[in-house]
C-alpha atoms as a PDB file:
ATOM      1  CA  UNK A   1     129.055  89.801  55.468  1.00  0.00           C
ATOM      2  CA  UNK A   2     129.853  87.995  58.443  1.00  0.00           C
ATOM      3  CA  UNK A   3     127.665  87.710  61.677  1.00  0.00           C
ATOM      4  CA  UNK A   4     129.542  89.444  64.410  1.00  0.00           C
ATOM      5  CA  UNK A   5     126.664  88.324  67.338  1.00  0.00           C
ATOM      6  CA  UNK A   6     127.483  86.745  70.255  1.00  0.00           C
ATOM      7  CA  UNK A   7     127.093  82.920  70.264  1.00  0.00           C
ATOM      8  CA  UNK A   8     125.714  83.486  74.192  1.00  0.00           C
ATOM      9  CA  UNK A   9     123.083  86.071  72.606  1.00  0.00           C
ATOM     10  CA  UNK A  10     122.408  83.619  69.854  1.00  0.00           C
ATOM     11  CA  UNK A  11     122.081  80.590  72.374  1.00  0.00           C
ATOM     12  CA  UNK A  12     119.806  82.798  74.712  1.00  0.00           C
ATOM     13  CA  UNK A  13     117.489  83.509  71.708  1.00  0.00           C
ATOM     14  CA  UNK A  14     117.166  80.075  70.765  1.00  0.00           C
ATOM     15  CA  UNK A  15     116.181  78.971  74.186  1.00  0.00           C
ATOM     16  CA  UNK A  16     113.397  81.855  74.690  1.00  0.00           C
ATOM     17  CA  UNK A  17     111.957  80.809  71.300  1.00  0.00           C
ATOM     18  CA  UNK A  18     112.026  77.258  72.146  1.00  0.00           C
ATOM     19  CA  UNK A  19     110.184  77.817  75.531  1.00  0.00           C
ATOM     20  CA  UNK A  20     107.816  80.161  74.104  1.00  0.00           C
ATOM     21  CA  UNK A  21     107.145  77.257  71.338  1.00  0.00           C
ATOM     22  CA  UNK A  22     106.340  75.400  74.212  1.00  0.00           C
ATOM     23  CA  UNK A  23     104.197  77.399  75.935  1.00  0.00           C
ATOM     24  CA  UNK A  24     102.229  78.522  72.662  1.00  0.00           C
ATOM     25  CA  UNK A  25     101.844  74.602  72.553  1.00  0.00           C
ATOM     26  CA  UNK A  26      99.330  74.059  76.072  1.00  0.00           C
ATOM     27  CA  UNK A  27      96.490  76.573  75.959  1.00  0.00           C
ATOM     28  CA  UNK A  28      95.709  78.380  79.154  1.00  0.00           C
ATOM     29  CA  UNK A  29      92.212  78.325  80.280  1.00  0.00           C
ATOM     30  CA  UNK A  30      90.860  81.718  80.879  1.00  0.00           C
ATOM     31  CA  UNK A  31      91.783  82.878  84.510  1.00  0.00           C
ATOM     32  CA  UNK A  32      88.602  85.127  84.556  1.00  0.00           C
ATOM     33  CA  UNK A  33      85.029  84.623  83.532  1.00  0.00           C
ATOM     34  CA  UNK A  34      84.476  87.868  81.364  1.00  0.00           C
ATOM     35  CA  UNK A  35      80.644  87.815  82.112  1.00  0.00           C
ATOM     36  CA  UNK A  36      80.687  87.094  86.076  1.00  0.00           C
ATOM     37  CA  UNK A  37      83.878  89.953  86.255  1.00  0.00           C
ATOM     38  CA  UNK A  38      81.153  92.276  84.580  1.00  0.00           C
ATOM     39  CA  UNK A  39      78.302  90.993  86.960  1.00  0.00           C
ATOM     40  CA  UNK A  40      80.603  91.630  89.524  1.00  0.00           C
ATOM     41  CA  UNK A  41      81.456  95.314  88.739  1.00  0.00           C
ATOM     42  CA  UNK A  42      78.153  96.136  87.933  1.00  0.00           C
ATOM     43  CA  UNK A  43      77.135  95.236  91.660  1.00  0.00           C
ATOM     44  CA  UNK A  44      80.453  97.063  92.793  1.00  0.00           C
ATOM     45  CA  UNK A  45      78.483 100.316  91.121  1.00  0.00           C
ATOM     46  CA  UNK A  46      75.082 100.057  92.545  1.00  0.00           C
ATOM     47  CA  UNK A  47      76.272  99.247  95.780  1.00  0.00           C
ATOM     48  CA  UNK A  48      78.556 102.564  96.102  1.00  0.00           C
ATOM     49  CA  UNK A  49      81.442 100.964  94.704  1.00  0.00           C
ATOM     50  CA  UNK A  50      81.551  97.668  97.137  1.00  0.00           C
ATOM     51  CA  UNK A  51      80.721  94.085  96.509  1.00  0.00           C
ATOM     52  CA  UNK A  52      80.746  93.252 100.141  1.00  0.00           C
ATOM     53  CA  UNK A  53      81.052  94.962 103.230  1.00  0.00           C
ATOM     54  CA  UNK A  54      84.451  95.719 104.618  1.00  0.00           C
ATOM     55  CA  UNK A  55      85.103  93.352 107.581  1.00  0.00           C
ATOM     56  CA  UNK A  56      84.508  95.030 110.886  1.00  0.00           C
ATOM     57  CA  UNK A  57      83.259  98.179 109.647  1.00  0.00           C
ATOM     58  CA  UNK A  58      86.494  99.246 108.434  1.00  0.00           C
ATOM     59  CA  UNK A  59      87.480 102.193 106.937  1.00  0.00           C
ATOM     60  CA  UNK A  60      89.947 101.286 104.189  1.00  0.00           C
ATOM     61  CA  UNK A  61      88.872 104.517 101.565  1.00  0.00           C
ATOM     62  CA  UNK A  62      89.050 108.220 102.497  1.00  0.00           C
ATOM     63  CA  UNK A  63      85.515 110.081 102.363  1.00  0.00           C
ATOM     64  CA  UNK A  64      84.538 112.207  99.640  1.00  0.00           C
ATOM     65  CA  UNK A  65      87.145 113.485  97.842  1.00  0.00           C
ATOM     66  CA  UNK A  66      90.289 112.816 100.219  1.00  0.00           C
ATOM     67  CA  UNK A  67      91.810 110.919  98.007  1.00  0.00           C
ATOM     68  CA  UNK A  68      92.159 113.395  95.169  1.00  0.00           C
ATOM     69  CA  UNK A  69      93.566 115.853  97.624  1.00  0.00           C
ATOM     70  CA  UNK A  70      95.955 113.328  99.124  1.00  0.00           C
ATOM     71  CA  UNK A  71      98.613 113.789  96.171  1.00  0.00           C
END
């Protein structure tokens, strides 16, 4: 049987697996602490779903249930 793929296809293949090789090679530190993204929600909860104040009193959610009717 002979292989009827593209050499470009074949080329392109090679490459990706050779980059992801190399990327598979550095390890990525974590980009978010699991346990302070948890703390962090949990305070979103009690405090009505905000970790901080909106800046200048601003309005940036609908009240109640706006934003299920908004659709």
């Amino acid at each position: 049987m002979t292989d009827h793929r593209d050499p470009a296809d074949a080329r392109l293949a090679e490459l990706f697996g050779a980059w992801r090789a190399e990327i598979d090679e550095v390890p990525l530190p974590s980009l978010v602490d699991p346990v302070r993204a948890v703390d962090v929600v949990i305070e979103a909860k009690r405090n009505g779903g905000r970790v901080h104040p909106p800046p200048d009193g601003a309005c940036t959610r609908p009240p109640g249930n706006a934003r299920d009717e908004a659709v």
